[in-house]
PDB file of N, CA and C in Angstrom:
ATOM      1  N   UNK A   1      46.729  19.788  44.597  1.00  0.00           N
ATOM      2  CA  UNK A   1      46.219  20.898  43.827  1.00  0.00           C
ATOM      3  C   UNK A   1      45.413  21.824  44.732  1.00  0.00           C
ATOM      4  N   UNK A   2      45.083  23.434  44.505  1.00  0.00           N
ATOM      5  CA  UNK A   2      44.979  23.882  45.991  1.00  0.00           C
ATOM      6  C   UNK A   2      43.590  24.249  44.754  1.00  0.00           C
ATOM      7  N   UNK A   3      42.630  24.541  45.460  1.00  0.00           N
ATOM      8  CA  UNK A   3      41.402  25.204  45.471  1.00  0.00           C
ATOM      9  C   UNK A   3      41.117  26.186  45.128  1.00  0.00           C
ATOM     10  N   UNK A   4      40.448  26.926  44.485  1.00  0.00           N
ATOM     11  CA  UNK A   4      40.428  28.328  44.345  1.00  0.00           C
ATOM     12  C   UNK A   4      39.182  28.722  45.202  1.00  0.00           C
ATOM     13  N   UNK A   5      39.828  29.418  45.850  1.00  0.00           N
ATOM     14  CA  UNK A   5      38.289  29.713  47.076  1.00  0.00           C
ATOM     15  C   UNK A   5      37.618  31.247  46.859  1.00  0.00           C
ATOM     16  N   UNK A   6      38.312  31.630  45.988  1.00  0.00           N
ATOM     17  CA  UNK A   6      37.669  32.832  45.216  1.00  0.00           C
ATOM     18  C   UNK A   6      37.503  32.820  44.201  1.00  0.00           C
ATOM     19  N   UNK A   7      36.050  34.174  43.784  1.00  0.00           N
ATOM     20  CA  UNK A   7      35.211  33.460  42.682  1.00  0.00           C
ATOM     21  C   UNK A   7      35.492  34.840  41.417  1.00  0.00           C
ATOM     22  N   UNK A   8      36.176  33.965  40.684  1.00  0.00           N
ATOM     23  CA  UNK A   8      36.521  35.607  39.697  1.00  0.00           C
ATOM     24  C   UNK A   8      35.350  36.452  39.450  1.00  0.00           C
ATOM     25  N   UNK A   9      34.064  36.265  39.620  1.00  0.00           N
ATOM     26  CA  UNK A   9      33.186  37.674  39.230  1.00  0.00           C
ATOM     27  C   UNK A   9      32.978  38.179  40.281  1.00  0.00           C
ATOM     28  N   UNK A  10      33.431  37.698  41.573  1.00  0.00           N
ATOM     29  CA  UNK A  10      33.925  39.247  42.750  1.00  0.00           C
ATOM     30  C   UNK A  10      35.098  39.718  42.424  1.00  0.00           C
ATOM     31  N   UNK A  11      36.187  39.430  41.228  1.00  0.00           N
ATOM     32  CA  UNK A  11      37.646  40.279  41.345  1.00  0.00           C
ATOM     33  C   UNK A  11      36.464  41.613  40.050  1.00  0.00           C
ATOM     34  N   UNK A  12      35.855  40.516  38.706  1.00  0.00           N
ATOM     35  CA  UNK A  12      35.209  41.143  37.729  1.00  0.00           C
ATOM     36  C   UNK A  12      34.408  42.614  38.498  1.00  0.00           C
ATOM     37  N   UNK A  13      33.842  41.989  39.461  1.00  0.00           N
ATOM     38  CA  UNK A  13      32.951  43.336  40.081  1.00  0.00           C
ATOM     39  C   UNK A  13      33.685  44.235  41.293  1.00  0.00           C
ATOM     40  N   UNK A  14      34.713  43.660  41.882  1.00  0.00           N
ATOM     41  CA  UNK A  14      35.517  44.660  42.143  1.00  0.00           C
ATOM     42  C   UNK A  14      36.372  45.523  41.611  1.00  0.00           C
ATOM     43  N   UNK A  15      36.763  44.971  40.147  1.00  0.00           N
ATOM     44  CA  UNK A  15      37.272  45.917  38.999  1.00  0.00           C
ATOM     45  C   UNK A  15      36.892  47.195  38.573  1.00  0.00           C
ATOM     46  N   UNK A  16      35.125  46.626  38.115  1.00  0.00           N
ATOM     47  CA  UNK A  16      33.948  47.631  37.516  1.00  0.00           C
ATOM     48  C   UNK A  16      33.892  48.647  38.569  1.00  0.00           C
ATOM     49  N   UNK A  17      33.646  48.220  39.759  1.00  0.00           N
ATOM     50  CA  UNK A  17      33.471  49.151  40.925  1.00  0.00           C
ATOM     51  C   UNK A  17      35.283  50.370  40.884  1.00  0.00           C
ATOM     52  N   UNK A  18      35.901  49.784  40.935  1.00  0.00           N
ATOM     53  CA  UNK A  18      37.465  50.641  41.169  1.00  0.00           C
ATOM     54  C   UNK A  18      37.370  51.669  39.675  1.00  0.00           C
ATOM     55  N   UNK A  19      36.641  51.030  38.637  1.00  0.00           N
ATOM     56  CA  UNK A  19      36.643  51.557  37.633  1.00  0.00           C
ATOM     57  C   UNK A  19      35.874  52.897  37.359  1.00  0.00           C
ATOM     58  N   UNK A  20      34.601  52.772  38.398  1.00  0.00           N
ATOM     59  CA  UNK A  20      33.902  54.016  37.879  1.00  0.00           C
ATOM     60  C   UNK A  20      33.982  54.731  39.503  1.00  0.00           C
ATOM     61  N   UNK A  21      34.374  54.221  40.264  1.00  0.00           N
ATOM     62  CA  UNK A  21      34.782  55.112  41.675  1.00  0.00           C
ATOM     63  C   UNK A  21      35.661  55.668  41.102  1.00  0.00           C
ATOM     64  N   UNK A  22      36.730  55.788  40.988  1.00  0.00           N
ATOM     65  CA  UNK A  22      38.135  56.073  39.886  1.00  0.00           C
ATOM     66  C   UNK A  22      37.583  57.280  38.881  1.00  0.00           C
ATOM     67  N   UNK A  23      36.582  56.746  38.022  1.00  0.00           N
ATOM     68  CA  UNK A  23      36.481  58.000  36.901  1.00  0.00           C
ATOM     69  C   UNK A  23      36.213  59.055  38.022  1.00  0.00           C
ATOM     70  N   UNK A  24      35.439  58.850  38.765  1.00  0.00           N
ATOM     71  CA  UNK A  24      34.131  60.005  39.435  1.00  0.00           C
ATOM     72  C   UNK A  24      35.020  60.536  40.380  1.00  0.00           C
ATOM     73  N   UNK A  25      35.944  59.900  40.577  1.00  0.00           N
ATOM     74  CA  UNK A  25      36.838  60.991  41.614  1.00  0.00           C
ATOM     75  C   UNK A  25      38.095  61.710  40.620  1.00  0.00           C
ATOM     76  N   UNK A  26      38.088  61.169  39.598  1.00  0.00           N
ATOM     77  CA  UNK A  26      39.306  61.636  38.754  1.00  0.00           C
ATOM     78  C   UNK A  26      38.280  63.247  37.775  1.00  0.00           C
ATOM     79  N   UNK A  27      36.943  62.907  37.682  1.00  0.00           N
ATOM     80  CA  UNK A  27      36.004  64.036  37.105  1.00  0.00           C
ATOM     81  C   UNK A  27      35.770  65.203  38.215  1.00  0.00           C
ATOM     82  N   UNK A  28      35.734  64.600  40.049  1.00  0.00           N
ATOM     83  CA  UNK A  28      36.126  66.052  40.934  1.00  0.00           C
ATOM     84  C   UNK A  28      37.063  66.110  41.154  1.00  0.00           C
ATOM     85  N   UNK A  29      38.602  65.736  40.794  1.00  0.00           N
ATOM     86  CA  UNK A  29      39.453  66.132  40.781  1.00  0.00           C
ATOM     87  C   UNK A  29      40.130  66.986  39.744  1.00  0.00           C
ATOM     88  N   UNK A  30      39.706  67.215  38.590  1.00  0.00           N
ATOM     89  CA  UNK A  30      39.173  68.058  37.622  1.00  0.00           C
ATOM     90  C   UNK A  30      39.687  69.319  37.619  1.00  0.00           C
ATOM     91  N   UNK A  31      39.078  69.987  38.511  1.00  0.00           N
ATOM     92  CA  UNK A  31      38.602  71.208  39.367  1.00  0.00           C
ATOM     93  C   UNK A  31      39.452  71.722  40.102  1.00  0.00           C
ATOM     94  N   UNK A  32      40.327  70.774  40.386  1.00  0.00           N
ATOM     95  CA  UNK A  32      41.322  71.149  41.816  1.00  0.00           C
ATOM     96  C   UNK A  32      42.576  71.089  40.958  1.00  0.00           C
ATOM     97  N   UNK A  33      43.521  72.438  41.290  1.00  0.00           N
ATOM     98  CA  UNK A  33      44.741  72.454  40.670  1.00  0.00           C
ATOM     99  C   UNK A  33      45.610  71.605  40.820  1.00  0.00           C
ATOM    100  N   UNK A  34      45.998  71.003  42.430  1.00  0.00           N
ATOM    101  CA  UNK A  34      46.830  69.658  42.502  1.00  0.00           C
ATOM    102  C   UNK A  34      46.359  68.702  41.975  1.00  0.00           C
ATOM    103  N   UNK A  35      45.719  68.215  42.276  1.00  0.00           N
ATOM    104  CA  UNK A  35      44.742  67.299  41.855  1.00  0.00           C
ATOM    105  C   UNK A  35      44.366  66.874  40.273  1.00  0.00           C
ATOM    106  N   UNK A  36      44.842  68.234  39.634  1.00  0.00           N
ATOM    107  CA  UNK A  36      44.113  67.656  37.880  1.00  0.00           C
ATOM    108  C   UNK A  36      44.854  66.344  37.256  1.00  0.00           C
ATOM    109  N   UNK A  37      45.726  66.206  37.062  1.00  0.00           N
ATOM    110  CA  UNK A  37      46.393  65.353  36.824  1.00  0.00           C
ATOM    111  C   UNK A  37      45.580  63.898  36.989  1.00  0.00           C
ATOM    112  N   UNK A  38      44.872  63.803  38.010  1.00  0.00           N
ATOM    113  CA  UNK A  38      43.791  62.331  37.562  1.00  0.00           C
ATOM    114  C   UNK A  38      43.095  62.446  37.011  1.00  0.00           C
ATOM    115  N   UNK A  39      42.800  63.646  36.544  1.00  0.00           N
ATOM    116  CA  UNK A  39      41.377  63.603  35.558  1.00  0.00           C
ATOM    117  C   UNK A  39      42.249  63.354  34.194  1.00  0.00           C
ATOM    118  N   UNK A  40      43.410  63.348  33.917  1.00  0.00           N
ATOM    119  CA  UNK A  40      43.888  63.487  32.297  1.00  0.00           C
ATOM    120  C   UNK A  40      43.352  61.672  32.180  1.00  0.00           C
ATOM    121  N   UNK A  41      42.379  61.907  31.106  1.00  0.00           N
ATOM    122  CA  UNK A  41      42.230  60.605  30.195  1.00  0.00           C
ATOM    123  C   UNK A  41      41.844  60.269  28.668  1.00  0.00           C
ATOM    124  N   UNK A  42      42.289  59.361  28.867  1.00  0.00           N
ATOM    125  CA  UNK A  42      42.826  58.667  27.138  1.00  0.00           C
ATOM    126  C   UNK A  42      41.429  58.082  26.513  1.00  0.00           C
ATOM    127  N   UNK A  43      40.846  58.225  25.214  1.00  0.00           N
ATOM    128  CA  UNK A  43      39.915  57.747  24.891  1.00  0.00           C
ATOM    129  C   UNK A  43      40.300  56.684  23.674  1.00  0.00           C
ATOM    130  N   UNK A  44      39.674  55.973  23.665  1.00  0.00           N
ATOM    131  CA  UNK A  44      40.145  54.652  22.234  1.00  0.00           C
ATOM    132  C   UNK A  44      39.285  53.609  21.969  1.00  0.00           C
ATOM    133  N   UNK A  45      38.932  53.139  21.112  1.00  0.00           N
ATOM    134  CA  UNK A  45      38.064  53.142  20.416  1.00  0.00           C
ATOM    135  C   UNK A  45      37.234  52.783  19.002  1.00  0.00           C
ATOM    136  N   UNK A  46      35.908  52.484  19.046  1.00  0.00           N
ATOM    137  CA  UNK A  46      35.372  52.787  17.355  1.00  0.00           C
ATOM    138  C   UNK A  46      35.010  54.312  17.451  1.00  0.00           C
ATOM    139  N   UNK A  47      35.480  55.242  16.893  1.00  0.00           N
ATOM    140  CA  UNK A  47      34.619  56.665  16.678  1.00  0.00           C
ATOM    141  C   UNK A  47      33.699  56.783  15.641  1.00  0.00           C
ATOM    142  N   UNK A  48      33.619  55.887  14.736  1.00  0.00           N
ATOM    143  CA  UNK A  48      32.098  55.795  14.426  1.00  0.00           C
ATOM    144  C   UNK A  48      31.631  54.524  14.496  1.00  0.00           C
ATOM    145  N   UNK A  49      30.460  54.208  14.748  1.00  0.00           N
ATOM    146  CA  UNK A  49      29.866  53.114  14.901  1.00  0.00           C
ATOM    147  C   UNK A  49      29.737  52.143  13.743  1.00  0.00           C
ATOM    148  N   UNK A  50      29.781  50.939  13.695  1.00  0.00           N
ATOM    149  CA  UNK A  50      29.475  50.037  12.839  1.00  0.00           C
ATOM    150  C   UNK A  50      28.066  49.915  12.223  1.00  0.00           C
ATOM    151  N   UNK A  51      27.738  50.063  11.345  1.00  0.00           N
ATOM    152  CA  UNK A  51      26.361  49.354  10.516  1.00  0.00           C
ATOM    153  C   UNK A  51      26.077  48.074  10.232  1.00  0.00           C
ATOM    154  N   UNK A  52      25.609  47.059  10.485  1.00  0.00           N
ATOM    155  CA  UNK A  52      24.954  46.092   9.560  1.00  0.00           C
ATOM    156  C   UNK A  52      23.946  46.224   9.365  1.00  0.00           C
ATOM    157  N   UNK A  53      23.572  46.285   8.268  1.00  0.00           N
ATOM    158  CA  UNK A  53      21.673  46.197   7.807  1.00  0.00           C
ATOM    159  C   UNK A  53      21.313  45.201   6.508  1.00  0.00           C
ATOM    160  N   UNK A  54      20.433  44.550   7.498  1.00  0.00           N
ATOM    161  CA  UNK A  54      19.978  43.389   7.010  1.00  0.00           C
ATOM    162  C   UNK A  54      18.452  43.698   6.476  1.00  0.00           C
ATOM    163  N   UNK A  55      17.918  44.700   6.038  1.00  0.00           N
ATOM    164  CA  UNK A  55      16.881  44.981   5.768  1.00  0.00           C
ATOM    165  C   UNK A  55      15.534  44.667   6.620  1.00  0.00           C
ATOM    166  N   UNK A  56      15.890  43.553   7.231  1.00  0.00           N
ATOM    167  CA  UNK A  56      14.904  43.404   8.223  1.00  0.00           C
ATOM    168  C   UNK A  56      15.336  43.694   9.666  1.00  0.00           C
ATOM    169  N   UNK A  57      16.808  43.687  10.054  1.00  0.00           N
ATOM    170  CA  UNK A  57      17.002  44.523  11.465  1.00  0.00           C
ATOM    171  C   UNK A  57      18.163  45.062  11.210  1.00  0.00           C
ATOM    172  N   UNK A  58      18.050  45.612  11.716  1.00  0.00           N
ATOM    173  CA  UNK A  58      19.803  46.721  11.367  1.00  0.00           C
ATOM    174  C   UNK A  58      20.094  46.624  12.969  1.00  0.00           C
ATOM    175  N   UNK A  59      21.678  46.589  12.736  1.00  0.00           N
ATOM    176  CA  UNK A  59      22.534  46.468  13.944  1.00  0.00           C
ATOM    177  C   UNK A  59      23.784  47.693  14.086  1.00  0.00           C
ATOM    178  N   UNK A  60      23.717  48.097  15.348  1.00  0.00           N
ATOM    179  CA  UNK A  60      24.750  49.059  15.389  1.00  0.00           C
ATOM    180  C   UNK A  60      25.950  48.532  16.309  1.00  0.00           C
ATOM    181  N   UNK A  61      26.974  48.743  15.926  1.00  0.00           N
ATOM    182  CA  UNK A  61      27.889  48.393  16.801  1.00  0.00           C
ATOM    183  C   UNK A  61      29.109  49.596  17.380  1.00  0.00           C
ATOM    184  N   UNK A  62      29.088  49.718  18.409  1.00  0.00           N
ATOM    185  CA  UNK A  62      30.260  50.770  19.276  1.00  0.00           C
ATOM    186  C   UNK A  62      30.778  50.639  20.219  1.00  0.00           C
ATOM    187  N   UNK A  63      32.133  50.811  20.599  1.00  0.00           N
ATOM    188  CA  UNK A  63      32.718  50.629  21.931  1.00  0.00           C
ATOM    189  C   UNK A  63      33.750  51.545  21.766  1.00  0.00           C
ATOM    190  N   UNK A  64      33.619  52.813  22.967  1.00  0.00           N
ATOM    191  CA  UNK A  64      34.604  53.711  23.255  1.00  0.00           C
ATOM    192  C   UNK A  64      35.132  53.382  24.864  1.00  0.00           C
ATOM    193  N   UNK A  65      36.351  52.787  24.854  1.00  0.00           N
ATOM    194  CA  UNK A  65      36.822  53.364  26.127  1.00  0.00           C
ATOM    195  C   UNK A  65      37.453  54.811  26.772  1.00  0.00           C
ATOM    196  N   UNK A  66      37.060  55.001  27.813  1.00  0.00           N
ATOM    197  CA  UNK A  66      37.605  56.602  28.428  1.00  0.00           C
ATOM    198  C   UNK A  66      38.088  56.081  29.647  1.00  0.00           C
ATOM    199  N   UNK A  67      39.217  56.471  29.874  1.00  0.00           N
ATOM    200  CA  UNK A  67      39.826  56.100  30.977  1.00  0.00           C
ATOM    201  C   UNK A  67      40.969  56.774  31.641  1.00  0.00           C
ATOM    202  N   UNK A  68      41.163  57.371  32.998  1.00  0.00           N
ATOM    203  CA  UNK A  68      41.811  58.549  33.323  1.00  0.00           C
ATOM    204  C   UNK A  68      42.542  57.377  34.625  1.00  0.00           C
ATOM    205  N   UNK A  69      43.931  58.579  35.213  1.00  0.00           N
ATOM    206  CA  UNK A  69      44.680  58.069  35.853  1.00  0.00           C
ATOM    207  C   UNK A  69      44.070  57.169  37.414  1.00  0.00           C
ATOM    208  N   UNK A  70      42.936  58.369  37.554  1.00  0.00           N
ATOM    209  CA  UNK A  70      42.470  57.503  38.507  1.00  0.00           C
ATOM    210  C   UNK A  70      41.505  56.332  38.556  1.00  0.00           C
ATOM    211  N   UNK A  71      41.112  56.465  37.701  1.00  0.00           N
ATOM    212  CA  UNK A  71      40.714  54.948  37.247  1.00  0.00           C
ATOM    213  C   UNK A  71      41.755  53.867  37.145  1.00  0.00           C
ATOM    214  N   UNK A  72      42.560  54.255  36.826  1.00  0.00           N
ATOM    215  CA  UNK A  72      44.048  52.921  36.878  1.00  0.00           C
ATOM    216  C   UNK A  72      44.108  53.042  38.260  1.00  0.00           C
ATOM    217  N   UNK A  73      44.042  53.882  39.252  1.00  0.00           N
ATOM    218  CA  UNK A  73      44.549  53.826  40.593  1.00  0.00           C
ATOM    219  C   UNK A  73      43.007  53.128  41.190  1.00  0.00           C
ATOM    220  N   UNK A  74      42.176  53.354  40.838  1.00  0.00           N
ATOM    221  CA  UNK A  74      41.251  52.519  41.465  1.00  0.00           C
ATOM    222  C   UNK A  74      40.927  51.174  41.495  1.00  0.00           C
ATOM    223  N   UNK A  75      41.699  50.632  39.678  1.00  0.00           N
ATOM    224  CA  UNK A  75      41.656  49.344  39.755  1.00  0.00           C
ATOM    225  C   UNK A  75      42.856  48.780  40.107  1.00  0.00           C
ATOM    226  N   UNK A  76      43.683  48.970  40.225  1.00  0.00           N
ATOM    227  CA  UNK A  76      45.019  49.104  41.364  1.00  0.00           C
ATOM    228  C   UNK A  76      44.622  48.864  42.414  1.00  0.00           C
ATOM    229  N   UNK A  77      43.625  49.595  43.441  1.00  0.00           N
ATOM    230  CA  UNK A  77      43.569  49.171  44.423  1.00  0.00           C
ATOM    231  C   UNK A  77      42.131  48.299  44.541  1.00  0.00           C
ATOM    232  N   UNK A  78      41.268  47.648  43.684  1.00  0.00           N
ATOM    233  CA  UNK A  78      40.424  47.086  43.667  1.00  0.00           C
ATOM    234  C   UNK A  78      41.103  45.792  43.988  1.00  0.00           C
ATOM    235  N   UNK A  79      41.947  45.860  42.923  1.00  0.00           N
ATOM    236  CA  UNK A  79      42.704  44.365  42.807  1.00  0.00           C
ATOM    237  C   UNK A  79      43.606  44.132  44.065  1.00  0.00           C
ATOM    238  N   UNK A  80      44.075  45.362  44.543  1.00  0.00           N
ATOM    239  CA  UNK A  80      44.883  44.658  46.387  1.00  0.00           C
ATOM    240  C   UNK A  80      43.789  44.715  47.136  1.00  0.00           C
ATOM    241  N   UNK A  81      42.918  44.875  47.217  1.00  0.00           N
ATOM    242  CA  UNK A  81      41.590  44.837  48.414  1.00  0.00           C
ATOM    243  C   UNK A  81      40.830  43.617  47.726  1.00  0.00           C
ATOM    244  N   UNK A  82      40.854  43.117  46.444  1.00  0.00           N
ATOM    245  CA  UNK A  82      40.079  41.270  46.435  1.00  0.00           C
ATOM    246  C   UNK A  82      41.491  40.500  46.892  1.00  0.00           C
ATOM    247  N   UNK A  83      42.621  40.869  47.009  1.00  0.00           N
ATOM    248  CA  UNK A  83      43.700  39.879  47.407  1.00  0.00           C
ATOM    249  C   UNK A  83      43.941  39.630  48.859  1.00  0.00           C
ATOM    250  N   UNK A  84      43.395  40.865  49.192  1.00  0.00           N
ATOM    251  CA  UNK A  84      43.576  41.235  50.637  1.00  0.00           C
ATOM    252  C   UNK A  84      41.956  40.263  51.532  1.00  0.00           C
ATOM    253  N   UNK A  85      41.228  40.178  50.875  1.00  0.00           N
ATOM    254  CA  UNK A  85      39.722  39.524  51.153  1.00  0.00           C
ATOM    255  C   UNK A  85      39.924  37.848  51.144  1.00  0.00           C
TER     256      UNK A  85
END
């Protein structure tokens, strides 16, 4: 049985990292006419938030993802640079 000598919350944090390097170059790429095309992204989602109220704490609940082409290309290459490590 072989070992796993890598530790999935360096692939987890090389993900997050490809993920928002990715938005932030896909948000100045924006701007640039060749270039727009990484900024096109998809949002999905709760669009309104959840309520529970319990009279003594109320809870909100939300999760929107936003996510543009270069963000897929960043975690694309997040994931060949932890394979490559």
């Amino acid at each position: 049985m072989a070992l796993r000598d890598k530790s999935i919350w360096i692939l987890i944090l090389f993900i997050l990292s490809g993920i928002v390097v990715g938005g932030l170059i896909g948000k100045l790429a924006a701007n640039v006419d060749a270039l727009s095309w990484l900024a096109y992204e998809q949002e999905f989602g709760l669009s309104s938030p959840i309520e529970l109220d319990l009279s003594v704490i109320k809870l909100t609940f939300g999760l929107i993802f936003k996510i543009n082409i270069a963000s897929i290309i960043g975690i694309i290459l997040a994931v060949l640079i932890y394979k490559k490590i």
